[in-house]
Protein backbone atom coordinates (compact mmCIF):
# COMPACT_ATOMS: atom_id res chain seq x y z
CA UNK A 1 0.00 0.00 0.00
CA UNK A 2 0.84 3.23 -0.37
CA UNK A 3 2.15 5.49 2.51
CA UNK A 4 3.82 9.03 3.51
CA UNK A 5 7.33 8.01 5.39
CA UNK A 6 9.48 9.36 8.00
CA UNK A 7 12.71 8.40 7.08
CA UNK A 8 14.47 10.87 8.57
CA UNK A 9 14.72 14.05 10.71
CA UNK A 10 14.46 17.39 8.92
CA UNK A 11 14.04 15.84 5.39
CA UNK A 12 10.89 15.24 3.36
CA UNK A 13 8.99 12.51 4.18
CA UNK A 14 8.82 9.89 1.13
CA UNK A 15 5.19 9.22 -0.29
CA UNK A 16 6.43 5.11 -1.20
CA UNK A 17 5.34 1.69 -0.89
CA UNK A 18 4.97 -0.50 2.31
CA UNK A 19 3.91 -3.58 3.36
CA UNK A 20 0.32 -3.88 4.09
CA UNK A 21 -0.61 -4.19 7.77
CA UNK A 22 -1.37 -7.67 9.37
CA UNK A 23 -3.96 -7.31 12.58
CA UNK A 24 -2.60 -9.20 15.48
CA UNK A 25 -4.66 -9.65 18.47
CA UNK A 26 -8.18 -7.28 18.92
CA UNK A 27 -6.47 -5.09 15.56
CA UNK A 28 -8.67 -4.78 12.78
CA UNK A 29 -8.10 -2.96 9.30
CA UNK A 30 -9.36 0.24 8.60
CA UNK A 31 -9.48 1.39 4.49
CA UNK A 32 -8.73 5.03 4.97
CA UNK A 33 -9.94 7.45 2.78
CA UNK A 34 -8.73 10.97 4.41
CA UNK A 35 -6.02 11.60 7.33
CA UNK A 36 -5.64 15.59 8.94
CA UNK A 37 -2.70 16.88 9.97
CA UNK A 38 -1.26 18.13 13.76
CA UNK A 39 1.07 20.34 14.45
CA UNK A 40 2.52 16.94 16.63
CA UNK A 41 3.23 15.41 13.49
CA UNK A 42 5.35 18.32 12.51
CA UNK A 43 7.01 18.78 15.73
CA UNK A 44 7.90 15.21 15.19
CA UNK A 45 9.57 15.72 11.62
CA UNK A 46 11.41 18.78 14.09
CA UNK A 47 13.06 15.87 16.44
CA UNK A 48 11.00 17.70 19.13
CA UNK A 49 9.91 14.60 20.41
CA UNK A 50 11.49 11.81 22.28
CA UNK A 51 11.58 8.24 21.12
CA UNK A 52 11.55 8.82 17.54
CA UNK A 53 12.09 5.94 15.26
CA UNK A 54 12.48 5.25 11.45
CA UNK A 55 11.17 4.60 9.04
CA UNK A 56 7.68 5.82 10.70
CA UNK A 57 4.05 6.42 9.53
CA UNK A 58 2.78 9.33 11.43
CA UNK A 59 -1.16 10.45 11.70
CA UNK A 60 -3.21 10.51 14.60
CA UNK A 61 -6.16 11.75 12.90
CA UNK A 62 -8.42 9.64 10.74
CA UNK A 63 -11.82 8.65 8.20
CA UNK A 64 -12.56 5.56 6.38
CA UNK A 65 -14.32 2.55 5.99
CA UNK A 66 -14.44 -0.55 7.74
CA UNK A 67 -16.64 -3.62 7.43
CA UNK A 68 -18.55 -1.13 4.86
CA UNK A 69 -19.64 1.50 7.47
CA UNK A 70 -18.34 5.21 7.50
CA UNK A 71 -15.94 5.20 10.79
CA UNK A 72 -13.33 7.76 12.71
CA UNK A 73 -10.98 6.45 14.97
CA UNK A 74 -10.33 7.78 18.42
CA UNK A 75 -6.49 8.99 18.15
CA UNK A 76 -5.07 7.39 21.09
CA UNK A 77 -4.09 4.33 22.53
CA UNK A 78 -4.38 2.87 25.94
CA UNK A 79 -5.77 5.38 27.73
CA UNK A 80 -6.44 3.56 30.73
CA UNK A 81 -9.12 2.85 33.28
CA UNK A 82 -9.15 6.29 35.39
CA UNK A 83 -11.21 8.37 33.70
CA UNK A 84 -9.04 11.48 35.63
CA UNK A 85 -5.97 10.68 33.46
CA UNK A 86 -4.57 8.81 31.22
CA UNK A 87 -2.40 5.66 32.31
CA UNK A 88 1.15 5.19 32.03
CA UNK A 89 1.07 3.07 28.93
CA UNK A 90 -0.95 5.63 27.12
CA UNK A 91 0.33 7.00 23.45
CA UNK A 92 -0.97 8.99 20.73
CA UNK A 93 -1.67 7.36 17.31
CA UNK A 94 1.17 8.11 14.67
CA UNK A 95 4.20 7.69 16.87
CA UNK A 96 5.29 5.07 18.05
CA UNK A 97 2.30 2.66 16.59
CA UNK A 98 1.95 3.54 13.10
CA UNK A 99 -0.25 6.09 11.92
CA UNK A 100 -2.97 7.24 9.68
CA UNK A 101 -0.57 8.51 6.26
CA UNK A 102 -1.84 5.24 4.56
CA UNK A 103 -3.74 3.67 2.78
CA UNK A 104 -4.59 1.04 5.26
CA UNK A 105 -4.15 0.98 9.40
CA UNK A 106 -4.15 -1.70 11.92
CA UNK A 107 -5.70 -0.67 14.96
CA UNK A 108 -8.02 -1.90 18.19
CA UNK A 109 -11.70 -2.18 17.33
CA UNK A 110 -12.52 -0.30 20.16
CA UNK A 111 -11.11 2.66 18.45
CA UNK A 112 -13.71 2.77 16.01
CA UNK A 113 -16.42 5.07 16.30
CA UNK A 114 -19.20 5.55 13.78
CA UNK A 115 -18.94 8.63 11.45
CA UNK A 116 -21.46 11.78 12.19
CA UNK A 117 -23.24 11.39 9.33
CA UNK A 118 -23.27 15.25 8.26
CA UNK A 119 -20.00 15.26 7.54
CA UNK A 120 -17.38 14.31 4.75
CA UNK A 121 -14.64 12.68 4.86
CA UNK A 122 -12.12 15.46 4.86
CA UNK A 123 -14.65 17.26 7.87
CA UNK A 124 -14.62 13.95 9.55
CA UNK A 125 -11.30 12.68 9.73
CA UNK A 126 -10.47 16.92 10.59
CA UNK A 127 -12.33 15.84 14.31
CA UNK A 128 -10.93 13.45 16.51
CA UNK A 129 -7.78 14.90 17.68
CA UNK A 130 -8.76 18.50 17.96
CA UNK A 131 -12.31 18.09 19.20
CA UNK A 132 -11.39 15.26 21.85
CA UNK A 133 -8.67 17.50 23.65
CA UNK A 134 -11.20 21.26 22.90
CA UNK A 135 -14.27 18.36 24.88
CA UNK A 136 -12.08 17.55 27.37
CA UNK A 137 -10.54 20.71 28.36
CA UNK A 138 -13.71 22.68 28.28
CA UNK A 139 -16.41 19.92 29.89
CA UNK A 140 -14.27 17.76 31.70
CA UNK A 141 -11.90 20.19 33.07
CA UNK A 142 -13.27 23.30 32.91
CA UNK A 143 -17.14 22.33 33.62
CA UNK A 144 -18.23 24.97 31.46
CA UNK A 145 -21.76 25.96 31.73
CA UNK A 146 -24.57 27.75 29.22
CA UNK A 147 -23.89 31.53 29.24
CA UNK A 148 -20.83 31.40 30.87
CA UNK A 149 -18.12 33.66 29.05
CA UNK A 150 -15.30 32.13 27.12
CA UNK A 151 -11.85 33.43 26.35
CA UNK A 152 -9.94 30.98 23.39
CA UNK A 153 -6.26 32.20 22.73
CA UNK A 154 -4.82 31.86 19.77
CA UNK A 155 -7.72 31.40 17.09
CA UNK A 156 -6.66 29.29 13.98
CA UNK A 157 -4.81 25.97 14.63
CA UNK A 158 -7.24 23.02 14.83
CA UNK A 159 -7.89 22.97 18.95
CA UNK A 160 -8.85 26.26 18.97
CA UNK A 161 -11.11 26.50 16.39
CA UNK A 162 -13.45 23.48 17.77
CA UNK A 163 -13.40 24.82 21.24
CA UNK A 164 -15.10 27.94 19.78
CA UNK A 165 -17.30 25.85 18.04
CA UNK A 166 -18.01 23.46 20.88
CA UNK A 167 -18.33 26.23 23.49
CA UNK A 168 -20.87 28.35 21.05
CA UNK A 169 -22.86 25.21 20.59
CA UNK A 170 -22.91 24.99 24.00
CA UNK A 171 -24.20 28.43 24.68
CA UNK A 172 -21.40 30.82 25.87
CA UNK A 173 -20.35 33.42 25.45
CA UNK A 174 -16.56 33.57 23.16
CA UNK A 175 -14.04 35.95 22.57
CA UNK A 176 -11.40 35.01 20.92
CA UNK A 177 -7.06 36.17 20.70
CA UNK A 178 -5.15 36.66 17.57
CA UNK A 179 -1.85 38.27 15.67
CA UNK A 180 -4.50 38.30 12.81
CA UNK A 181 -7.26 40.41 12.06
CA UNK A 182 -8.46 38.08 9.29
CA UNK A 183 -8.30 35.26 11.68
CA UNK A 184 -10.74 37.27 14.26
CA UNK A 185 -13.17 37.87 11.60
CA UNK A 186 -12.99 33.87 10.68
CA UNK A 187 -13.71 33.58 14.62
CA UNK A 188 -16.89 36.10 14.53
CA UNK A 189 -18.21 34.34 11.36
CA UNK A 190 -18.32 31.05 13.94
CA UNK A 191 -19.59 32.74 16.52
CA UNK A 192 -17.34 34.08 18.60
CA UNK A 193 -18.42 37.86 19.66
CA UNK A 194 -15.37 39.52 18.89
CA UNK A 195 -11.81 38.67 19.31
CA UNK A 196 -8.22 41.00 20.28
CA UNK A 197 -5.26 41.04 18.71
CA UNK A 198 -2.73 40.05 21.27
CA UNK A 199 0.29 41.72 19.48
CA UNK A 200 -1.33 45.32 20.08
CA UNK A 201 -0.32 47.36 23.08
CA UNK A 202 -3.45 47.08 25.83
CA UNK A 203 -4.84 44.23 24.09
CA UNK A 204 -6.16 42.60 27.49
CA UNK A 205 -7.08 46.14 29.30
CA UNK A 206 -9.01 47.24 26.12
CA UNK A 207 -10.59 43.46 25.62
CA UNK A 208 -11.16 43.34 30.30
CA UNK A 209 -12.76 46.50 29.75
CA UNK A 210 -15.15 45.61 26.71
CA UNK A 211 -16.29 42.38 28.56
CA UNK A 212 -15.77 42.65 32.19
CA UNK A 213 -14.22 39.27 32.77
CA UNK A 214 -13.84 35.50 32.06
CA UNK A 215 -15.28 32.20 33.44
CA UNK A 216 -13.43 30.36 31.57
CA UNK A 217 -10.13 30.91 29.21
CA UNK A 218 -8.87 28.00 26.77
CA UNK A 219 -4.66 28.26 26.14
CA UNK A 220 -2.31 26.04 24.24
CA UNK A 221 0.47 28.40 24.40
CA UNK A 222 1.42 29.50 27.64
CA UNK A 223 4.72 31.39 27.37
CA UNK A 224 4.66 35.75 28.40
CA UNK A 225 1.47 36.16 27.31
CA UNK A 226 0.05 33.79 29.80
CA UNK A 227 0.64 36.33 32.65
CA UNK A 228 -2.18 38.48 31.45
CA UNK A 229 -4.77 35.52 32.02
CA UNK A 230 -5.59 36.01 35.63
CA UNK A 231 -6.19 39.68 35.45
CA UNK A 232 -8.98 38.82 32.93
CA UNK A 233 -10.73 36.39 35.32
CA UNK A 234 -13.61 36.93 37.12
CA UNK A 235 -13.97 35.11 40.57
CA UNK A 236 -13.78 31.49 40.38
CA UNK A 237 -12.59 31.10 36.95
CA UNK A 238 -10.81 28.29 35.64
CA UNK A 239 -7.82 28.50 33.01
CA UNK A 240 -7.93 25.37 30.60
CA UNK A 241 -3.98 24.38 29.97
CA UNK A 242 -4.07 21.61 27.09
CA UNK A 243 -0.44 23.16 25.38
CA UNK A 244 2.70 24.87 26.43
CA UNK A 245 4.03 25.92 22.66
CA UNK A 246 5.56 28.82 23.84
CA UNK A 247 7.66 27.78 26.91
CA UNK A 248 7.61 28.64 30.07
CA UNK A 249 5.32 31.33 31.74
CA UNK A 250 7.53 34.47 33.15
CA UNK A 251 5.63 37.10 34.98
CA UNK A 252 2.74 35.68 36.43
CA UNK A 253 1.52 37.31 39.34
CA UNK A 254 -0.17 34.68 42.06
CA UNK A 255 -1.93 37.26 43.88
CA UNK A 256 -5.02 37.70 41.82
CA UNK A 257 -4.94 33.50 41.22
CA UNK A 258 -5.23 32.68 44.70
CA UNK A 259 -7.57 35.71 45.50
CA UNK A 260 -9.91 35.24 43.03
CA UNK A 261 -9.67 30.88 43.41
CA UNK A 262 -8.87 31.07 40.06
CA UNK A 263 -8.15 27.04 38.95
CA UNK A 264 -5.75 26.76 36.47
CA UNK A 265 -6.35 22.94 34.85
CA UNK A 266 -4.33 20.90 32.43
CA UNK A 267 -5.86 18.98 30.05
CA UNK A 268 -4.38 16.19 27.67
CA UNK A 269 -5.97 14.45 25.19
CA UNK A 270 -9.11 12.69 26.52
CA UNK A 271 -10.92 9.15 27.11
CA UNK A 272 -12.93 6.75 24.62
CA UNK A 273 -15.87 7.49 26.75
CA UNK A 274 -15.38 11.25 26.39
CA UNK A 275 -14.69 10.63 22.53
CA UNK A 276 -18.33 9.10 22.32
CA UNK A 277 -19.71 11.88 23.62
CA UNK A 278 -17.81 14.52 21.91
CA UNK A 279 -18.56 12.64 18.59
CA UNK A 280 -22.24 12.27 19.61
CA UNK A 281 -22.64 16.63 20.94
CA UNK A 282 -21.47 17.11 17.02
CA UNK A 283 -23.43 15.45 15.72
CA UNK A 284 -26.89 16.58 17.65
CA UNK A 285 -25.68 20.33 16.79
CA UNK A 286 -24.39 19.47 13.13
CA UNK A 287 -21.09 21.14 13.85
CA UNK A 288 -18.76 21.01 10.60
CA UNK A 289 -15.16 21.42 11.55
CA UNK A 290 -13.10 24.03 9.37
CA UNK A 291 -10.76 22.52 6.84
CA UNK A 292 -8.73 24.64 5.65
CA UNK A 293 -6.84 22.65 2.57
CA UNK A 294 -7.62 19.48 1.38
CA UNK A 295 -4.11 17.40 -0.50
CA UNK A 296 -3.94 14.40 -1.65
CA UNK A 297 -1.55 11.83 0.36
CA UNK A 298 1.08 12.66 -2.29
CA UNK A 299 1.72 16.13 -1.84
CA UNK A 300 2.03 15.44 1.99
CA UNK A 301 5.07 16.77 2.01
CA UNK A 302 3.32 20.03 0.76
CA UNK A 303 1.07 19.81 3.29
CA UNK A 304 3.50 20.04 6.36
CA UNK A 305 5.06 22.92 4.84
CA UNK A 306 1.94 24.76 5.08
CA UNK A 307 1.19 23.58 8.56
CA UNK A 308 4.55 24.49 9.19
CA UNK A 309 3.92 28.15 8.60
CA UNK A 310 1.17 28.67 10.63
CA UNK A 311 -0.89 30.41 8.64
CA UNK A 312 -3.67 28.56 8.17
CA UNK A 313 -7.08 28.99 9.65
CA UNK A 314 -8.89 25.11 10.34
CA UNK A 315 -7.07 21.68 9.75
CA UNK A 316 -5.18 20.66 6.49
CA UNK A 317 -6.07 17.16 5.28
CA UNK A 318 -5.11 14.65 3.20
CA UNK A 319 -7.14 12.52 0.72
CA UNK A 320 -6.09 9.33 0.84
């Protein structure tokens, strides 16, 4: 079958032909027919993860068919049985278990989940990932509740964009953070109320000011910018932590956390049971996640070069 390879660190990955998989155990074949990207898989082709072996199919994210019915797959392995967190022996598909860049994957049939049945398969396979960690870190940690007001940081990447959608779905109230105007306008056209643009001076006095304050705020970044977080709060808020792209927080002033019992929550990944239900609140409020390109398994090398500028606005799939 055919396959996009990791052969090697910093290189291309090679669109070639590899064995086809052979189930062992409770594994069953899935036919694929569409795979989205993460930026994991690109941090990955970086070396910025440990454990890395070659040759490699990566993919956590995936669509297709098995036994003739329309199925995703829940992007994990091994979670565990404590619903609280995941167990040690946990692992994200695509690394080291072989992924969804293929034709073909071997996987656990209790990873497969029938398909919401509004979507396509690009829409579909754009899902698991991204809307099990924006359930989790919303409902499970963060307990939001209808009317509650919602602050998601950095609007565009995959995560982001599905907590906006889950959260409006769910009857908040969202604001969103960007470097890009165009981006806040994609946000508004979702839902969102309006959005800041986090590289302008007095971004969070000017956006404090305009709402008043924040039950709950969704970050994947962390970094400076997190320091301006608590100030936004309003008593009793909780800070949703399901990232730490840009390093370690500097600045961050306790005094308002601990005044205000501000929780601040991390949040990886999520359960099979909280994968059912994510799949089953999209589908009872037809929400369509944003794709933002659509390649064919060929050009995947094209594909992480877009992903790797950060510029686009939804996930970037591959037809398979």
């Amino acid at each position: 079958m055919k396959a996009l390879v990791l052969n090697a660190l910093h290189q291309p990955l090679s669109f070639q032909e590899i064995s086809l998989p052979e189930p062992v155990g409770d594994q069953v074949i899935v036919e694929l027919r569409a795979a989205a990207l993460n930026r994991r898989d690109f941090f990955i082709t970086q070396g910025l993860y440990s454990n890395i072996k070659f040759p490699s199919v990566l993919g956590s994210d995936g669509a297709g068919i098995w036994r003739g019915q329309r199925v995703v797959l829940y992007p994990a392995l091994e979670w565990g049985d404590n619903p609280n967190f995941q167990g040690k022996n946990f692992r994200v598909l695509g690394m080291p278990d072989a992924g969804t860049f293929a034709e073909q994957i071997c996987i656990p049939e209790s990873n497969i989940f029938p398909m919401p049945l509004h979507l396509d398969w690009a829409q579909a396979a754009a899902l698991p990932l991204a809307g099990l960690t924006a359930w989790r870190t919303l409902f499970s940690r963060c307990q939001l509740k209808k009317g509650e007001k919602v602050l998601v940081s950095g609007i565009g990447g995959g995560v982001a964009i599905t907590t906006l959608q889950l959260a409006v779905a769910a009857g908040a109230e969202v604001f969103v953070t960007s470097s890009s105007v165009e981006k806040i306008e994609k946000a508004v056209q979702l839902g969102a109320k309006s959005g800041a643009n986090y590289r302008e001076e007095g971004w969070d006095k000017r956006l404090k000011q305009e709402v008043g304050g924040f039950d709950v705020i969704i970050d994947s970044a962390a970094g400076d910018g997190f320091a301006a977080f608590p100030a936004l709060c309003n008593p009793g808020a909780r800070i949703g932590v399901y990232g730490g792209s840009l390093g370690k927080v500097n600045g961050l002033s306790m005094q308002p956390v601990f005044w205000k019992q501000i929780s601040i929550l991390g949040s990886t990944m999520g359960s099979p049971l909280e994968f059912e239900a994510m799949l089953a609140f999209v589908e009872k409020h037809e929400i369509v996640p944003v794709v933002d390109a659509v390649l064919p398994l060929s050009e995947g090398n094209t594909a992480f070069e877009k992903l790797g500028k950060s510029d686009q606005f939804g996930k970037v799939v591959l037809s398979i």
